[in-house]
Protein backbone atom coordinates (compact mmCIF):
# COMPACT_ATOMS: atom_id res chain seq x y z
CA UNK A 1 20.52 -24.08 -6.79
CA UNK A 2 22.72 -23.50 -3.71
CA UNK A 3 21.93 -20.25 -1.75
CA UNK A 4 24.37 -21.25 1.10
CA UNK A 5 26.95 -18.46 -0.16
CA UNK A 6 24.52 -15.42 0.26
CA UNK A 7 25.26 -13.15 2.63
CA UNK A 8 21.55 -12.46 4.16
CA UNK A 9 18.96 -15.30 3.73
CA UNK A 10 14.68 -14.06 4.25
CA UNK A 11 12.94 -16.17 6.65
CA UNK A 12 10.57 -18.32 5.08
CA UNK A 13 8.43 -20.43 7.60
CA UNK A 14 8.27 -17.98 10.09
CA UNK A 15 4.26 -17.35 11.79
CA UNK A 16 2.83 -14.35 12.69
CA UNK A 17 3.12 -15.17 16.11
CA UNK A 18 7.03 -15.82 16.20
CA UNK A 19 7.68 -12.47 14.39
CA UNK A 20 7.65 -10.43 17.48
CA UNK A 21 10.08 -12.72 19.22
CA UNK A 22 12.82 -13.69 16.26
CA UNK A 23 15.88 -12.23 16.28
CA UNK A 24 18.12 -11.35 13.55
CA UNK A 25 21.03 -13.17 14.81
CA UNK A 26 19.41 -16.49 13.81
CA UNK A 27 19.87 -14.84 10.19
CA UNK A 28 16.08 -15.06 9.09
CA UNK A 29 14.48 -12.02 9.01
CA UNK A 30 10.91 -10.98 8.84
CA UNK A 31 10.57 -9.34 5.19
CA UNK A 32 10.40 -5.38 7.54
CA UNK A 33 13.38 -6.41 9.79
CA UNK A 34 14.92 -7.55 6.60
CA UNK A 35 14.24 -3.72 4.82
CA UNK A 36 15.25 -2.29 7.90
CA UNK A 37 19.02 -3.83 7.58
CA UNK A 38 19.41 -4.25 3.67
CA UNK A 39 16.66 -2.02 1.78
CA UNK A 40 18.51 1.57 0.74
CA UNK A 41 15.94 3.23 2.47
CA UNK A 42 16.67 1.56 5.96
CA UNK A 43 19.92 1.71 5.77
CA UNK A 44 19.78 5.26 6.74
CA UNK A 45 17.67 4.72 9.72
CA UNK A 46 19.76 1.40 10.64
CA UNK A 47 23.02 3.36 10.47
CA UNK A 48 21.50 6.13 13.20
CA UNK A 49 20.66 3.52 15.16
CA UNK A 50 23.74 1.73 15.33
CA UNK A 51 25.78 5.08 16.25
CA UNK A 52 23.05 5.13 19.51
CA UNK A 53 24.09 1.95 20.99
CA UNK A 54 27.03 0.34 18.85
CA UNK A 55 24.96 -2.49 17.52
CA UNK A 56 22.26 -2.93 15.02
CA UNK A 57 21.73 -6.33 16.61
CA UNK A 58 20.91 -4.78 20.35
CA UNK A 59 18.88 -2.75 18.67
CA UNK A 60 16.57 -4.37 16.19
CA UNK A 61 16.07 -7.53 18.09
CA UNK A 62 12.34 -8.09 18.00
CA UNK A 63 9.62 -6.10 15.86
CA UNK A 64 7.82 -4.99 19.06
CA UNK A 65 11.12 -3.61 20.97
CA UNK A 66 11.48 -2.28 17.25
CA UNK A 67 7.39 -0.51 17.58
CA UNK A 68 8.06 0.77 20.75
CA UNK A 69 11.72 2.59 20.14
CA UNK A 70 10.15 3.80 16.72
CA UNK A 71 7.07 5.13 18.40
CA UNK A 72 9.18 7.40 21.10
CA UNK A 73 11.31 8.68 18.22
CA UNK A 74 8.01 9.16 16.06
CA UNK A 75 8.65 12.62 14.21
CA UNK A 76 12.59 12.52 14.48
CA UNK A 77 12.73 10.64 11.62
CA UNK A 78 10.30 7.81 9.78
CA UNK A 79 7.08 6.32 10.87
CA UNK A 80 6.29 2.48 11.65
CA UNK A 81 3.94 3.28 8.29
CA UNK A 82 6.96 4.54 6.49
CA UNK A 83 8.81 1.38 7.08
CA UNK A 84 6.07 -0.61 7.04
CA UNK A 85 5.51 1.04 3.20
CA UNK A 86 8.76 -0.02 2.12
CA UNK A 87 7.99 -3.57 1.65
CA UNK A 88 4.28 -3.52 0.18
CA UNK A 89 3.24 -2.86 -2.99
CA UNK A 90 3.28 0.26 -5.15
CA UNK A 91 1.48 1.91 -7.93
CA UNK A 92 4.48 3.74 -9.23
CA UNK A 93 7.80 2.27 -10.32
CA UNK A 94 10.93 2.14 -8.58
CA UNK A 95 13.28 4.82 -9.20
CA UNK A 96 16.57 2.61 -8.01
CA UNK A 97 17.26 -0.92 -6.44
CA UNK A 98 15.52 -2.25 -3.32
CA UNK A 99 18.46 -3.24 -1.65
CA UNK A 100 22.37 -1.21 -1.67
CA UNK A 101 23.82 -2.68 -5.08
CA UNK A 102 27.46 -1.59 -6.52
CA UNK A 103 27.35 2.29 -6.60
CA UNK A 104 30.00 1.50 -9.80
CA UNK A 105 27.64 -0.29 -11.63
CA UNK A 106 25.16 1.53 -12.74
CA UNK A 107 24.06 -1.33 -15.06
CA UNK A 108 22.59 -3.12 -12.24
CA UNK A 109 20.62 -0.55 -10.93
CA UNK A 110 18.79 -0.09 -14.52
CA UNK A 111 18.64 -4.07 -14.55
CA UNK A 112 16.47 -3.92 -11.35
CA UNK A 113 14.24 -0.94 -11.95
CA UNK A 114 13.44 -3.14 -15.39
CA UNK A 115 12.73 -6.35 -13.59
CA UNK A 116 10.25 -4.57 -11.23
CA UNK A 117 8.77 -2.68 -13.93
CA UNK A 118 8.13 -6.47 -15.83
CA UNK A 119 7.17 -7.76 -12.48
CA UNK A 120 4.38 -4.20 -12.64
CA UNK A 121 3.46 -4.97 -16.45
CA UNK A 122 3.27 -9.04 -15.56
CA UNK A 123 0.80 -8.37 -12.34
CA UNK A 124 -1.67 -6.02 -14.49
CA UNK A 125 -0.04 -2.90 -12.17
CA UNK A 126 1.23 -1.06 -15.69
CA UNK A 127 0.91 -1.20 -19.21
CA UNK A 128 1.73 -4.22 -21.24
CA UNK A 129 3.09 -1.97 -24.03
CA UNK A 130 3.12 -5.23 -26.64
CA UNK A 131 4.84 -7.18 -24.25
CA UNK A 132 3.41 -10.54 -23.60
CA UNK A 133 3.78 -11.96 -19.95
CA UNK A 134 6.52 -14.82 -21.03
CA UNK A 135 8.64 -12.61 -22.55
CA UNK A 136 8.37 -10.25 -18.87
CA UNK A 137 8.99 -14.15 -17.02
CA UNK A 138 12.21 -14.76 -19.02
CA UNK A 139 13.57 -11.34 -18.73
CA UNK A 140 13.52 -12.02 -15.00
CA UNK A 141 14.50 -15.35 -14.94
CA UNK A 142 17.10 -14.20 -17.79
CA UNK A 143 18.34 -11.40 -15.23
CA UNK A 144 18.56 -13.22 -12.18
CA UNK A 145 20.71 -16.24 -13.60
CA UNK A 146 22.73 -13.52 -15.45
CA UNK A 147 23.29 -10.98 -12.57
CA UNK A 148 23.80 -13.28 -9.21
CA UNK A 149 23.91 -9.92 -7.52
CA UNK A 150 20.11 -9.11 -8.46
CA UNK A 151 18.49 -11.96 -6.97
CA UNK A 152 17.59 -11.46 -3.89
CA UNK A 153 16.70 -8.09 -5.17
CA UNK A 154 14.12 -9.19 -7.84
CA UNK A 155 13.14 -11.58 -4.82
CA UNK A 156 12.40 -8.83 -2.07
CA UNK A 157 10.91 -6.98 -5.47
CA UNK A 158 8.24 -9.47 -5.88
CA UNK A 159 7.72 -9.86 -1.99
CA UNK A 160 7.40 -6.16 -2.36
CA UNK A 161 5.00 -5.91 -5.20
CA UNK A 162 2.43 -9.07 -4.02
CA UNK A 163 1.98 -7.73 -0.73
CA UNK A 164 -1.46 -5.90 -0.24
CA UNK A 165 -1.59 -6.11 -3.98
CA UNK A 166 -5.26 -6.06 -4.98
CA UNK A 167 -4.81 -6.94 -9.12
């Protein structure tokens, strides 16, 4: 399928080594620079930032400039483990969407907190209740060509949900 339209794209061959030195404005992120900007969670902290010096960009240019400006404002606000929490896995389910979704459409935001709870119940990370594991696939797969808007949600979702995942 053609992904050219989306309006963020997630880095996909990028080493641990380069991380420190790529910049968003190639538009691949690292999955945390990528929470930073789009997740709901760092949207708050990317907004603050932006009000400092005017640009997100200026600001979130590397993940080690990124350490050290989070480490002198440690106790303002969130933690490097806070962010760094927001894109590995978790025992509990989500509450709402990963990323900012239509406020209008509530819909959606029910549609993702069901894909990540098959994407729990398919990894062995909550209960099957009866379900078998093709059924979970296709309700993702079903979801994601349905809802165009939910895909790179249920993507970042299973980025989420396989990192540090020990099942």
């Amino acid at each position: 399928s053609n992904h050219g339209h989306r309006s963020h794209r997630l880095g996909s061959n990028i080493s641990q080594a380069s991380l420190a030195d790529q910049e968003l404005s190639t538009g691949k992120y690292s999955m945390l620079e990528f929470a930073i900007q789009f997740f709901r969670r760092g949207q708050e902290r990317a907004d603050m930032e932006r009000k400092l010096d005017g640009s997100i960009r200026g600001t979130l240019k590397s993940l080690s400039s990124l350490r050290s400006k989070m480490k002198a404002e440690m106790g303002k606000s969130w933690s490097w483990r806070e962010y760094a929490d927001m894109v590995k896995f978790t025992k509990s389910p989500l509450q709402a969407s990963l990323l900012k979704l239509d406020a209008r459409n509530t819909q959606l935001n029910r549609l993702a907190v069901d894909c990540f709870i098959a994407i729990m119940r398919f990894m062995g990370d909550y209960l099957l209740k009866g379900k078998e594991e093709t059924d979970l696939v296709y309700f993702i797969l079903k979801t994601c060509h349905d809802y165009e808007q939910l895909r790179d949600e249920v993507y970042c979702q299973l980025m989420k949900q396989t990192t540090t995942n020990k099942s």
